[in-house]
C-alpha atoms as a PDB file:
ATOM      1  CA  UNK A   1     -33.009  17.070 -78.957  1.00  0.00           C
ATOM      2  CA  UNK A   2     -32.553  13.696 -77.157  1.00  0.00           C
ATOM      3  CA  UNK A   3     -29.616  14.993 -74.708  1.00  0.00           C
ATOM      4  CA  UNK A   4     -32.225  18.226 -74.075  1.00  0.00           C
ATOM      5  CA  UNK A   5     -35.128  15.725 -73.231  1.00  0.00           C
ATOM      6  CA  UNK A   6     -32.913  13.693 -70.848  1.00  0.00           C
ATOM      7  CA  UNK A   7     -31.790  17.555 -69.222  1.00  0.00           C
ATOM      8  CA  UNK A   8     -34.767  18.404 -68.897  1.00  0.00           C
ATOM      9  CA  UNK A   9     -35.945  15.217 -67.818  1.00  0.00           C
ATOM     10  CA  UNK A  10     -33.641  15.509 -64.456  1.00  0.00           C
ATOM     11  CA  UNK A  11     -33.945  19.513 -64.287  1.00  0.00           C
ATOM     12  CA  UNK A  12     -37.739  19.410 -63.746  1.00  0.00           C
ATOM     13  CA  UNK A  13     -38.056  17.160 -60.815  1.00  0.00           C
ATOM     14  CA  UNK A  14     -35.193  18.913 -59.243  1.00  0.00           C
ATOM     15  CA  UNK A  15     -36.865  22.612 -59.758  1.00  0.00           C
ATOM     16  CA  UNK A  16     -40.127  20.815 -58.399  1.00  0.00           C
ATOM     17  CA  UNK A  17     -38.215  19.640 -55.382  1.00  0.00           C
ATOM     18  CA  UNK A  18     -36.675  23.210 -54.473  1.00  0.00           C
ATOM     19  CA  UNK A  19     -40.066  25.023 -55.455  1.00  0.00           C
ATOM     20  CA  UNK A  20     -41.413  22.858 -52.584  1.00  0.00           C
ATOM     21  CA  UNK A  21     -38.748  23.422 -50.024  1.00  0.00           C
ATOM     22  CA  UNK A  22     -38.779  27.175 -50.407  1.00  0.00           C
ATOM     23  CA  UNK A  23     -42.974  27.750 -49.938  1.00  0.00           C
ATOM     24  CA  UNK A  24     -43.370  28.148 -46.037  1.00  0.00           C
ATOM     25  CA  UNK A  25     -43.950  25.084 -44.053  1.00  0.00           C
ATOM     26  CA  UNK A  26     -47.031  24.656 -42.064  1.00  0.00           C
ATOM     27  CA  UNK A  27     -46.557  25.399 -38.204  1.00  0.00           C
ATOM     28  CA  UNK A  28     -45.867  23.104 -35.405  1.00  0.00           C
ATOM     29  CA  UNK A  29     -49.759  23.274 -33.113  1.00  0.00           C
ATOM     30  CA  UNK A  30     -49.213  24.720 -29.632  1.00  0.00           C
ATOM     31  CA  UNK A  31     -46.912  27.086 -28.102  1.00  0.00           C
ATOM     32  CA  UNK A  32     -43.485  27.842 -29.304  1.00  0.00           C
ATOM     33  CA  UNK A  33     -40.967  28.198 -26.811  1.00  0.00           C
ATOM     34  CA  UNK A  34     -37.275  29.988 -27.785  1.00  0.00           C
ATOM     35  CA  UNK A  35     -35.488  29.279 -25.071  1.00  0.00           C
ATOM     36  CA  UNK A  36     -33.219  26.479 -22.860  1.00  0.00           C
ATOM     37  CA  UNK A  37     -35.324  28.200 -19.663  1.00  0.00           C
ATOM     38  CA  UNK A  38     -38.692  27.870 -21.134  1.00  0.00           C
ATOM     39  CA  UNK A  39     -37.770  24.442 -22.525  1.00  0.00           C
ATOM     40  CA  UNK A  40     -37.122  23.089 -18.677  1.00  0.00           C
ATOM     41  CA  UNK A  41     -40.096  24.918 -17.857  1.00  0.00           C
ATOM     42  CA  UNK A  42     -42.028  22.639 -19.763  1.00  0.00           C
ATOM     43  CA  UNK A  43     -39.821  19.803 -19.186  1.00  0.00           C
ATOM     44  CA  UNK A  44     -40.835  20.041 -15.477  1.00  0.00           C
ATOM     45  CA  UNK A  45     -44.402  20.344 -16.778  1.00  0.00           C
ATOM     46  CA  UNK A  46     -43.457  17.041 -18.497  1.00  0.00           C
ATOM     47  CA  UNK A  47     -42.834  15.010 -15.572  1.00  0.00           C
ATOM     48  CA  UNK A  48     -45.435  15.875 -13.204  1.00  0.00           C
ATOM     49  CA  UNK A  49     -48.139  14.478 -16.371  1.00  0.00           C
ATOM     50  CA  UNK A  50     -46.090  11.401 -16.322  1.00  0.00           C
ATOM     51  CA  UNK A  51     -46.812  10.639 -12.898  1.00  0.00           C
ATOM     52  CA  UNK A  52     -50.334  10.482 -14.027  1.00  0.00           C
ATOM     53  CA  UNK A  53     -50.323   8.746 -17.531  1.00  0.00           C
ATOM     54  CA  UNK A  54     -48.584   7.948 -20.482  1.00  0.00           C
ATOM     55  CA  UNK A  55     -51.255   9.679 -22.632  1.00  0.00           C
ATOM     56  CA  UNK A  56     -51.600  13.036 -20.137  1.00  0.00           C
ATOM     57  CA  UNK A  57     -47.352  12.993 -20.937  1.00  0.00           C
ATOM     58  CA  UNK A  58     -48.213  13.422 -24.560  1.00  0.00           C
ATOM     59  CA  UNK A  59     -50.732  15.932 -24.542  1.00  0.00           C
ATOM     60  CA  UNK A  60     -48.248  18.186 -22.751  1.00  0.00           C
ATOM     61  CA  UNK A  61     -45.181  17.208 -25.271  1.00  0.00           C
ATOM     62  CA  UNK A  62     -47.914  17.902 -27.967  1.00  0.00           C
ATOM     63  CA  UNK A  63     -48.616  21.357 -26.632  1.00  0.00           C
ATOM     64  CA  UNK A  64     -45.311  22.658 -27.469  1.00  0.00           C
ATOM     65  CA  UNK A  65     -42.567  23.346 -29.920  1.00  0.00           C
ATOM     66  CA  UNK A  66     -38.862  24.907 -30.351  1.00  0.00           C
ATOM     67  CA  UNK A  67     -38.337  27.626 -32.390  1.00  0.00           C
ATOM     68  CA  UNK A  68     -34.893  26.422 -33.483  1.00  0.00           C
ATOM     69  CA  UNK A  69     -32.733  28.475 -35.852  1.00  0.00           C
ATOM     70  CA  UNK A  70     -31.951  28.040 -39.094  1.00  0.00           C
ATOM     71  CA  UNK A  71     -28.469  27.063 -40.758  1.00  0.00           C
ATOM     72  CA  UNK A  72     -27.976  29.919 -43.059  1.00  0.00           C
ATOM     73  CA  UNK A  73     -26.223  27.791 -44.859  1.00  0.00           C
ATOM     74  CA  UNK A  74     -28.100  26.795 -48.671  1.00  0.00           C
ATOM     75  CA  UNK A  75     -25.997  23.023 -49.073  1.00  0.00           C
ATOM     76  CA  UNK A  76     -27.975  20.837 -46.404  1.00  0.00           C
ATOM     77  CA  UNK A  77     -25.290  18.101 -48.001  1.00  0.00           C
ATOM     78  CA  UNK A  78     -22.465  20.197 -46.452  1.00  0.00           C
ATOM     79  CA  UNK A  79     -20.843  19.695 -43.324  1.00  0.00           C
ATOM     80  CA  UNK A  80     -21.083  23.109 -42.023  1.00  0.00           C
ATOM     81  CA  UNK A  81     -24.824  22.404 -42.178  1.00  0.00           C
ATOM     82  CA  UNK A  82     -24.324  19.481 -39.984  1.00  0.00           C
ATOM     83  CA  UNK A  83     -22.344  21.523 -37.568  1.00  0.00           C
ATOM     84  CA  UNK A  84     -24.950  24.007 -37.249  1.00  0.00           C
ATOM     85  CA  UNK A  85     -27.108  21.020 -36.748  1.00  0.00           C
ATOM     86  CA  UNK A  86     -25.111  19.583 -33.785  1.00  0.00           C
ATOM     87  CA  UNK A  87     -24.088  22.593 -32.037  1.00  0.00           C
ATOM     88  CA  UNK A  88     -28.116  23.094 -31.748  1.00  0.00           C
ATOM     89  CA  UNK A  89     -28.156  19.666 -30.113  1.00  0.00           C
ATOM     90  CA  UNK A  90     -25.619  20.947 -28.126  1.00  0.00           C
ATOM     91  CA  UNK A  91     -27.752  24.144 -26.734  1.00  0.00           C
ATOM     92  CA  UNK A  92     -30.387  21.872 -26.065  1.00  0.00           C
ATOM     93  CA  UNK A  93     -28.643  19.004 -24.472  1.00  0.00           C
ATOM     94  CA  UNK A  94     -26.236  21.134 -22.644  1.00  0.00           C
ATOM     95  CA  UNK A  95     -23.528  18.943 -23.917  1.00  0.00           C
ATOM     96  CA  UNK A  96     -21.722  17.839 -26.999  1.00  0.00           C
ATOM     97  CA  UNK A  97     -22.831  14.352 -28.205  1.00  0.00           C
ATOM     98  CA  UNK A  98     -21.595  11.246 -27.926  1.00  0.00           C
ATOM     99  CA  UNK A  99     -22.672   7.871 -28.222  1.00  0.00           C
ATOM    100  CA  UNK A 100     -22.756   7.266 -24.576  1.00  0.00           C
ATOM    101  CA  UNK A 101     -25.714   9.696 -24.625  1.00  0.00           C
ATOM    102  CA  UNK A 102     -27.933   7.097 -26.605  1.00  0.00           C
ATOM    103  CA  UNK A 103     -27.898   4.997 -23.235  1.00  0.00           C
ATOM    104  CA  UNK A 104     -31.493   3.840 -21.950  1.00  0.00           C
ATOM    105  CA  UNK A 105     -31.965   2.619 -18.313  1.00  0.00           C
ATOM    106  CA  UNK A 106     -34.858   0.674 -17.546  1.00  0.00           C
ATOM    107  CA  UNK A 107     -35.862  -2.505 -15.248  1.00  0.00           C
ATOM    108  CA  UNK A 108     -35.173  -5.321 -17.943  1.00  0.00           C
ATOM    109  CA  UNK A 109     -36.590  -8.103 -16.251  1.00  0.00           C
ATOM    110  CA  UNK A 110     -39.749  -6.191 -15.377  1.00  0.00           C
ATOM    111  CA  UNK A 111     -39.878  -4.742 -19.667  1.00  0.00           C
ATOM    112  CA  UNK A 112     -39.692  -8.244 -20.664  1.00  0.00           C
ATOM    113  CA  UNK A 113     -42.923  -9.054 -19.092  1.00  0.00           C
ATOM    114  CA  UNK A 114     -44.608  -5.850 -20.165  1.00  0.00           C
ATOM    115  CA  UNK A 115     -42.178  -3.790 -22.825  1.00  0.00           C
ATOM    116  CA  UNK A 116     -42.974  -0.870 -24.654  1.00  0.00           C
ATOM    117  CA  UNK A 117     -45.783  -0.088 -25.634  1.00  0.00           C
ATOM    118  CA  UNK A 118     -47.565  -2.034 -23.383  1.00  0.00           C
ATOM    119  CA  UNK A 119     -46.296  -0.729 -20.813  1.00  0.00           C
ATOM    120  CA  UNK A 120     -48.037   2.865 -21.384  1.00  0.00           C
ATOM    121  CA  UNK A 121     -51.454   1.269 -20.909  1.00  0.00           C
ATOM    122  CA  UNK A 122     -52.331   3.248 -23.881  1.00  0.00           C
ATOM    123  CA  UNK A 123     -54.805   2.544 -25.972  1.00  0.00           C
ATOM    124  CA  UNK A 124     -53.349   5.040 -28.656  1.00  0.00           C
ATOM    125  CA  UNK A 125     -49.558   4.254 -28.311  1.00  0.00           C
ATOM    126  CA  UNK A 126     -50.543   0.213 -28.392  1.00  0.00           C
ATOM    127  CA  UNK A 127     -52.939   0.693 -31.199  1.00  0.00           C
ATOM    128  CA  UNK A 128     -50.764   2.867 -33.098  1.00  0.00           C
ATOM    129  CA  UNK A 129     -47.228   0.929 -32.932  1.00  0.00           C
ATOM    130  CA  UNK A 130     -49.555  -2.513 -33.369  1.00  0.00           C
ATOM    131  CA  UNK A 131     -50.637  -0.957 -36.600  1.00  0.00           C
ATOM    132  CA  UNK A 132     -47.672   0.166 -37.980  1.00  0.00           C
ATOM    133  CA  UNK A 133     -45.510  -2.878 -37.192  1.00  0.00           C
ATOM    134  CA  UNK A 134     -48.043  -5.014 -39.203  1.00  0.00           C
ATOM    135  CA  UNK A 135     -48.182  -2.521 -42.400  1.00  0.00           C
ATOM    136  CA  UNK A 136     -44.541  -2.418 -42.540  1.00  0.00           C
ATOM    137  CA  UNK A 137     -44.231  -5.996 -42.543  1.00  0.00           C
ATOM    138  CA  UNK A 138     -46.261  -5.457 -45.473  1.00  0.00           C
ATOM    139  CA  UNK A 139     -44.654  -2.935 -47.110  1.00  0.00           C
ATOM    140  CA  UNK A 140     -41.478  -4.996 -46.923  1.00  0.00           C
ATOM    141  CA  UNK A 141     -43.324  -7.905 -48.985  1.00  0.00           C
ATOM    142  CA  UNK A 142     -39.978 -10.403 -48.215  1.00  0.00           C
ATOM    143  CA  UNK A 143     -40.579 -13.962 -49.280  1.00  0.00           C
ATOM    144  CA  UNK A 144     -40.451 -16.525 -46.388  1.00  0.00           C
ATOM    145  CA  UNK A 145     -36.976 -17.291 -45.061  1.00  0.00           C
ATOM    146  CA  UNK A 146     -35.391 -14.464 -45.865  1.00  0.00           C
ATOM    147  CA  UNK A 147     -32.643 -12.345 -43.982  1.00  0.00           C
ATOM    148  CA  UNK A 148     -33.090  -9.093 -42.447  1.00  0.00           C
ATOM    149  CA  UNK A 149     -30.930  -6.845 -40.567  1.00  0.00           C
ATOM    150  CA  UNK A 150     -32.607  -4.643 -37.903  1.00  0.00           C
ATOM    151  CA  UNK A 151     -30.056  -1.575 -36.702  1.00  0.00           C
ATOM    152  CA  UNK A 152     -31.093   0.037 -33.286  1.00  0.00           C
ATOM    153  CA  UNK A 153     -33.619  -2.870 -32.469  1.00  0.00           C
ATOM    154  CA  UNK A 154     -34.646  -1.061 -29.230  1.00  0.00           C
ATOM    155  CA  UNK A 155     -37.890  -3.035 -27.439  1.00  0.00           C
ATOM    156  CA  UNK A 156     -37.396  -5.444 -30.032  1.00  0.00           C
ATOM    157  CA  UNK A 157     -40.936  -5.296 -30.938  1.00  0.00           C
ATOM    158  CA  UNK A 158     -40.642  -5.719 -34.942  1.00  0.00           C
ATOM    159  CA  UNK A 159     -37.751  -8.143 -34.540  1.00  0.00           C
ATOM    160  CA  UNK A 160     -39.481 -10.537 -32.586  1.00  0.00           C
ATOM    161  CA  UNK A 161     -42.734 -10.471 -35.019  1.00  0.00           C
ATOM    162  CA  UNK A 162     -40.286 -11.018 -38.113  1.00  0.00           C
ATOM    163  CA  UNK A 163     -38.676 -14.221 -35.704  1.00  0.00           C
ATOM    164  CA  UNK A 164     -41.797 -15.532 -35.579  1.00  0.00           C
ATOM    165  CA  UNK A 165     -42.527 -15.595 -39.345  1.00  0.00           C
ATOM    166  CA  UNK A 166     -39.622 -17.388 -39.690  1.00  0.00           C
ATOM    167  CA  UNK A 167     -37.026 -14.705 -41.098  1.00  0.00           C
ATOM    168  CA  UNK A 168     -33.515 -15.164 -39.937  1.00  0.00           C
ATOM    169  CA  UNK A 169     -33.161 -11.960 -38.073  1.00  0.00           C
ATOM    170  CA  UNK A 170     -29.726 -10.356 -36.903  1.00  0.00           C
ATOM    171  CA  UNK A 171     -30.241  -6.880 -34.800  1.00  0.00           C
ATOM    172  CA  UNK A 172     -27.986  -4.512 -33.490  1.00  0.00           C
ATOM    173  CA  UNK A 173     -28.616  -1.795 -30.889  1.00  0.00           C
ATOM    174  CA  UNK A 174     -25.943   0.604 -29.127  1.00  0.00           C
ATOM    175  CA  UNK A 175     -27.652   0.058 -25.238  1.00  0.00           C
ATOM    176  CA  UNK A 176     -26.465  -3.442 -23.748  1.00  0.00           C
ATOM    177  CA  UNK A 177     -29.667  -3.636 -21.960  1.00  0.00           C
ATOM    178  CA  UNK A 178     -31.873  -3.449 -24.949  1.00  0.00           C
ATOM    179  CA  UNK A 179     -30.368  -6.770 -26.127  1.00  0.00           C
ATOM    180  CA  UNK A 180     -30.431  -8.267 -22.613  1.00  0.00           C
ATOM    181  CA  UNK A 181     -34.609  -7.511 -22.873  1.00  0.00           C
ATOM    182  CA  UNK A 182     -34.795  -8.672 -26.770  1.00  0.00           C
ATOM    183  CA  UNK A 183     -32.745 -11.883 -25.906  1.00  0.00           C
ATOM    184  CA  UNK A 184     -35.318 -12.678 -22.527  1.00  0.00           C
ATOM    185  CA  UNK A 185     -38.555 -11.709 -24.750  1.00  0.00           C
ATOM    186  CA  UNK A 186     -37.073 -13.820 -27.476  1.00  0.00           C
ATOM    187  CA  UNK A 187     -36.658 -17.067 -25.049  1.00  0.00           C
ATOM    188  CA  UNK A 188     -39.954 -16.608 -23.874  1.00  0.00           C
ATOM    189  CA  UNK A 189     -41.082 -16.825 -27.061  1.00  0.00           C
ATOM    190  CA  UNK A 190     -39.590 -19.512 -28.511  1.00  0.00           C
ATOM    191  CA  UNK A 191     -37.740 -17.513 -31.326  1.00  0.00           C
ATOM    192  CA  UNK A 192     -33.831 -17.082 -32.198  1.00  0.00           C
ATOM    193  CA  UNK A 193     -32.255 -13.788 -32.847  1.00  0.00           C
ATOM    194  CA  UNK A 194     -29.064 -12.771 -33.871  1.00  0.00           C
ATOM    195  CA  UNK A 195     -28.370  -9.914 -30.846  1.00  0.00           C
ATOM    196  CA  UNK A 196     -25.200  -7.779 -31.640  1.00  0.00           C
ATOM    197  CA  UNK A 197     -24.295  -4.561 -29.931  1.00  0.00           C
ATOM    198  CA  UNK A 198     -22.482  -2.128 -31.854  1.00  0.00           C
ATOM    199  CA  UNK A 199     -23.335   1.864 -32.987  1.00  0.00           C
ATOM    200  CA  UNK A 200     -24.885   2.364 -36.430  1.00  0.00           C
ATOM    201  CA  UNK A 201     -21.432   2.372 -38.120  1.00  0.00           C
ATOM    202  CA  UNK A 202     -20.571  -0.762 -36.594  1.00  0.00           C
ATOM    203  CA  UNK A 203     -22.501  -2.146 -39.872  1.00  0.00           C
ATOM    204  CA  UNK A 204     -18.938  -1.799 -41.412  1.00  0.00           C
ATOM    205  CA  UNK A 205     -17.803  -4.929 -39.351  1.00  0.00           C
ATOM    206  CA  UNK A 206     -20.973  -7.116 -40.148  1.00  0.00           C
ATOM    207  CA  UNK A 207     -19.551 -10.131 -42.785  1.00  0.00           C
ATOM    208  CA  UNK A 208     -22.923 -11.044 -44.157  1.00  0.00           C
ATOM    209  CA  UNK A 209     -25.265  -9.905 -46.666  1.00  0.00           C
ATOM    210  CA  UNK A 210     -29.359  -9.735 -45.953  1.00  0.00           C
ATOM    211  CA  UNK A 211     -32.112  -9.156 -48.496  1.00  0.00           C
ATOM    212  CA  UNK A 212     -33.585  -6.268 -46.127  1.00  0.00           C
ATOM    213  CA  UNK A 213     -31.931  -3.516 -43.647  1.00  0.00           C
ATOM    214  CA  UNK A 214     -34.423  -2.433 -41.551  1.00  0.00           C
ATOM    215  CA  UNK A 215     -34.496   0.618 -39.711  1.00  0.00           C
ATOM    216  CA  UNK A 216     -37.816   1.516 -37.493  1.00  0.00           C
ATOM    217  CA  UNK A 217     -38.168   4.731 -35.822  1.00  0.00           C
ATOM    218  CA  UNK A 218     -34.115   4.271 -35.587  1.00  0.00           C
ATOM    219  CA  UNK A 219     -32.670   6.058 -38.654  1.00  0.00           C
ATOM    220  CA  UNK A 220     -33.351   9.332 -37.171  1.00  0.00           C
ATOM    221  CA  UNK A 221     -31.085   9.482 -34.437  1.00  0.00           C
ATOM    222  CA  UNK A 222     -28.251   8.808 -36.926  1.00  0.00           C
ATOM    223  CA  UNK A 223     -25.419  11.887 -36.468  1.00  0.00           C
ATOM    224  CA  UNK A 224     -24.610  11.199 -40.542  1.00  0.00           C
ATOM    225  CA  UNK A 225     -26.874   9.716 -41.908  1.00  0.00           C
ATOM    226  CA  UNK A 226     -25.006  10.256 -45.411  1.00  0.00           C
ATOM    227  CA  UNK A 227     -22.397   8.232 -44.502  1.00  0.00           C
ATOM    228  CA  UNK A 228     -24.877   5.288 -42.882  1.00  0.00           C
ATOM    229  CA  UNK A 229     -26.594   5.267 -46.640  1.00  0.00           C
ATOM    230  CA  UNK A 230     -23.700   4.661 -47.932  1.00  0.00           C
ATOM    231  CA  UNK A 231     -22.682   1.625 -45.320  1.00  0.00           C
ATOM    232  CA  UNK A 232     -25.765  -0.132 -45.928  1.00  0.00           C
ATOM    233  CA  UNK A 233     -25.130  -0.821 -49.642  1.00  0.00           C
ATOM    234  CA  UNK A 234     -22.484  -3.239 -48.754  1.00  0.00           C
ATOM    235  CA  UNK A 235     -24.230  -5.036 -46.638  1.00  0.00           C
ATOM    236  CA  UNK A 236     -27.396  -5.817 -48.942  1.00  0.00           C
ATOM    237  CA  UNK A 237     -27.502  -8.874 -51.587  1.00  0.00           C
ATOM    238  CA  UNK A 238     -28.195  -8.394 -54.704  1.00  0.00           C
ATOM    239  CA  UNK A 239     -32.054  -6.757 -55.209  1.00  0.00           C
ATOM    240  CA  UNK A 240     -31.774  -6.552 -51.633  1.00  0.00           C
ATOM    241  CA  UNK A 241     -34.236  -2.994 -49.895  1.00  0.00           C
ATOM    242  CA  UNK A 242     -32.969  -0.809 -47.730  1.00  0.00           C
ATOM    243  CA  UNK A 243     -36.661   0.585 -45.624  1.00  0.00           C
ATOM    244  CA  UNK A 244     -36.703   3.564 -43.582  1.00  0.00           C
ATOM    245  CA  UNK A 245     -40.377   2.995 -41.095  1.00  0.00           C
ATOM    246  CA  UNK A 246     -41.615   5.210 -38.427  1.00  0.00           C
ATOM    247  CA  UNK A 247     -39.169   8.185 -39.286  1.00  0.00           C
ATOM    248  CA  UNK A 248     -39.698  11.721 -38.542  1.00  0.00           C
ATOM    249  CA  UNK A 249     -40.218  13.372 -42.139  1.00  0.00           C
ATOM    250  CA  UNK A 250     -41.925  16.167 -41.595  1.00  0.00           C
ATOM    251  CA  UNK A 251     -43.641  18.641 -44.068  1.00  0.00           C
ATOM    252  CA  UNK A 252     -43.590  21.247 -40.917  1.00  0.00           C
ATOM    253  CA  UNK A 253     -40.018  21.130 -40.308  1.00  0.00           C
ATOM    254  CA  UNK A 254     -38.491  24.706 -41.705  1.00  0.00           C
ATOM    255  CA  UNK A 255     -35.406  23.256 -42.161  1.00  0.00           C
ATOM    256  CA  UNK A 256     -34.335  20.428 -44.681  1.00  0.00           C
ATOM    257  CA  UNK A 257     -33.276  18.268 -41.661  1.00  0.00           C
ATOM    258  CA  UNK A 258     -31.865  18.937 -38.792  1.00  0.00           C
ATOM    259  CA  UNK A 259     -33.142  18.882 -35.298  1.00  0.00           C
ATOM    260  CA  UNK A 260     -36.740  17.839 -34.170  1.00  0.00           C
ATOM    261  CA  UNK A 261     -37.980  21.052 -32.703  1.00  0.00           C
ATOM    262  CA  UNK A 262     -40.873  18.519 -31.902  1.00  0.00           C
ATOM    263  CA  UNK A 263     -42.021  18.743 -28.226  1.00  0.00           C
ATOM    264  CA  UNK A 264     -41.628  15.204 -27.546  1.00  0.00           C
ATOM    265  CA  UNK A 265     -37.928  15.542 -29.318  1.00  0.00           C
ATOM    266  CA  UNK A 266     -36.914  18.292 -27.792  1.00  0.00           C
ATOM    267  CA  UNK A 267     -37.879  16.931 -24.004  1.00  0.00           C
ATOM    268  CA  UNK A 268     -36.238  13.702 -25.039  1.00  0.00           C
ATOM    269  CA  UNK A 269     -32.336  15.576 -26.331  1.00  0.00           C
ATOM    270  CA  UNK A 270     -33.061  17.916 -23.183  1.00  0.00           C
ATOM    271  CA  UNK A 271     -33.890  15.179 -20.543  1.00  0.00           C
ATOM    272  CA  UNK A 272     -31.789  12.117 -21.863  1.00  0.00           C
ATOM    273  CA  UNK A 273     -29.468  13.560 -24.616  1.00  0.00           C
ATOM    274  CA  UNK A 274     -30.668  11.480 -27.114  1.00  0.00           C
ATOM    275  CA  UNK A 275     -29.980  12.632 -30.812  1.00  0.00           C
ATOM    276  CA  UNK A 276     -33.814  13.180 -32.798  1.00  0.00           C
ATOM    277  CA  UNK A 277     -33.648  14.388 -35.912  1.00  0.00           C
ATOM    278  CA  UNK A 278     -36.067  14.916 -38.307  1.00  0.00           C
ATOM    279  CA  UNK A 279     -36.107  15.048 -42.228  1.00  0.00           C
ATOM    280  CA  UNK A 280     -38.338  16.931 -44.988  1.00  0.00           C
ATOM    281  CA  UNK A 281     -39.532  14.388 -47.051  1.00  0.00           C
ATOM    282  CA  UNK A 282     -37.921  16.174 -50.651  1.00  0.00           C
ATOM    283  CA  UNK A 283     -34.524  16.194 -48.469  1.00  0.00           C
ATOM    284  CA  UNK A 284     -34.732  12.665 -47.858  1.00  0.00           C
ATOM    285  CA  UNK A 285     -35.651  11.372 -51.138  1.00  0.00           C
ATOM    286  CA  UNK A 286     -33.166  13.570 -52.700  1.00  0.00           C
ATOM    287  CA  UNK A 287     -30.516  12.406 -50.593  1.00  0.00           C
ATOM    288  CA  UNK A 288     -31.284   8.534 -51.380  1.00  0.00           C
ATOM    289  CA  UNK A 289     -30.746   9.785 -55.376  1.00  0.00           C
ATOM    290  CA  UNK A 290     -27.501  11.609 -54.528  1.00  0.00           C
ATOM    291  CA  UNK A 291     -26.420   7.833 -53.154  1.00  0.00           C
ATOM    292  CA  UNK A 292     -27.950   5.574 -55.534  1.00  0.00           C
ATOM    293  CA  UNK A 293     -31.156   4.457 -54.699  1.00  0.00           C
ATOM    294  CA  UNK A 294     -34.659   3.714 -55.924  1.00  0.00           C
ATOM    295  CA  UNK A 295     -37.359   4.521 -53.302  1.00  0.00           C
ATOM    296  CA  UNK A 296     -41.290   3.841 -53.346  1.00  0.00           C
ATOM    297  CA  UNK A 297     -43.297   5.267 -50.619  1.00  0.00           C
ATOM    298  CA  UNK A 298     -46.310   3.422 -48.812  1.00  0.00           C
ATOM    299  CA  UNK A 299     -48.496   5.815 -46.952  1.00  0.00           C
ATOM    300  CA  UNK A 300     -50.169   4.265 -43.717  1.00  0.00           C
ATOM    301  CA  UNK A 301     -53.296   5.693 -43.715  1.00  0.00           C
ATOM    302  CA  UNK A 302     -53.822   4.441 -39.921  1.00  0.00           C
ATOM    303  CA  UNK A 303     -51.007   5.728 -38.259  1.00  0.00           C
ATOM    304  CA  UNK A 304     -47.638   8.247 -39.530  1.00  0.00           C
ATOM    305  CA  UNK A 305     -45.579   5.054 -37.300  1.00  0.00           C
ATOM    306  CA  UNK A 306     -46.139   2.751 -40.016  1.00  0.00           C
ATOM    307  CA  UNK A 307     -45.254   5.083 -43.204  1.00  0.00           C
ATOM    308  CA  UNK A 308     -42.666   3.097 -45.063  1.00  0.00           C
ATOM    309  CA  UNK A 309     -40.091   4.109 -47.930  1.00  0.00           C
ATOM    310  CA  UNK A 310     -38.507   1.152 -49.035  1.00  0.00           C
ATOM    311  CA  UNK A 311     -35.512   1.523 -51.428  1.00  0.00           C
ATOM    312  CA  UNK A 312     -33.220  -0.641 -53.906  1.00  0.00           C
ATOM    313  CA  UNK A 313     -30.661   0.130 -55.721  1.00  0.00           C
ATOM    314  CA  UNK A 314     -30.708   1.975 -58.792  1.00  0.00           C
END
């Protein structure tokens, strides 16, 4: 009776998870488009609202989605899922991808006076990533001096707010000229940083150990994300969290990961040929199990930017 309880035990949760993952997602709002032609059709709709504003950009990227196909394929663990997954990318992107596609060109000099998000002169973008850099801050709930490790720092906005609380903070990012606009913001302010460039995997090469690795709206553009799960562990000290901010886990999604059909994801793999991705929520907690790890959830009710699953080992 006690090994049936301890079955039983792990059988429910997992029946519960696939129950959920079978009923029929809710549906992306606005118009679905099917189609490379129709996606440049709105991509061209894209840029002419960008002349105009940041926020008349979004409404248009909000507008739309991409009906993209299912794997066929049950094992979302598997890699002919992933392959499915990337030769999608590929369709959309109109080429294979490669690390060199993560690149981001932008006046430094000019972003290190006024970076993202201020640089929108949005109210909702500012409000919105000002709100969910302080909850997940929070939701970390590291004592004073402690190490964290941010991969694919980017603007370097949560960085820099963890310098100034005194954290010793190392970040890595792929694009030479994000570091270059971290390292000026991070003289102006008075603050030291740790600024390595390097691809997600380069965490293999990092020596030290941190009591946090922190990814914010980074983890997502990850091309195995399996594989980065398992680098991280090494790389933690003991009781150490791995937290996963700002992702794209999406109840919509009719896939259990795989490419954002998002408008704003899709115009961003079209136009740049950056990877998105996007998770459902029983994939990705699943997937932490599978490869050890203990995860608790904090909801932001303010803003989906600041929702924060922060995990520890098993």
């Amino acid at each position: 009776m006690h090994i049936l309880s301890r079955v039983l035990r792990r059988v429910r949760p997992m029946l519960s998870r696939v129950a959920k993952a079978t009923e029929a997602p809710p549906r992306y709002p606005g118009v679905p488009v099917t189609s490379v032609a129709e996606l440049d059709a709105k991509l061209a709709e894209a840029v002419l609202a960008e002349k105009t504003s940041d926020d008349a950009l979004r409404v248009v990227l909000d507008g739309f989605w991409m009906n993209i196909p299912a794997a066929g394929v049950e094992d979302p663990w598997g890699a002919e899922y992933r392959a499915h997954q990337m030769e999608m990318y590929r369709i959309i992107a109109g080429k294979d991808y490669a690390l060199a596609n993560e690149a981001s060109v932008f006046d430094v000099p000019g972003h290190i006076l006024r970076p993202f998000p201020y640089s929108t002169q949005s109210a909702a973008t500012v409000g919105d990533q000002l709100m969910a850099i302080g909850y997940i801050i929070r939701a970390m709930d590291l004592p004073a001096g402690a190490s964290i490790l941010e991969l694919g720092v980017g603007w370097g906005n949560t960085a820099l707010h963890l310098a100034q609380m005194g954290y010793a903070v190392t970040a890595i990012d792929i694009e030479p000229r994000f570091l270059e606009l971290v390292r000026g913001r991070a003289e102006r302010t008075g603050v030291e940083i740790d600024l390595r460039q390097g691809d997600f995997f380069s965490l293999a090469d990092v020596a030290e150990k941190f009591d946090a690795v922190l990814f914010y709206e980074a983890f997502h553009h990850c091309d195995d994300h399996q594989r980065l799960l398992r680098l991280v562990v090494d790389r933690l000290k003991p009781g150490g969290k791995l937290v996963l901010a700002g992702e794209t886990i999406d109840a919509r999604l009719p896939y259990p990961w795989g490419v954002n059909p998002a408008g704003i994801a899709v115009y961003s793999i079209r136009r740049w040929g950056w990877l998105e991705l996007a998770f459902r929520e029983e994939y990705l907690l699943e997937t932490l199990v599978r490869e050890g790890w203990r995860t608790q959830k904090h909801p932001c009710p303010l803003t989906a930017a600041g929702i924060t699953y922060v995990s520890v080992r098993a």
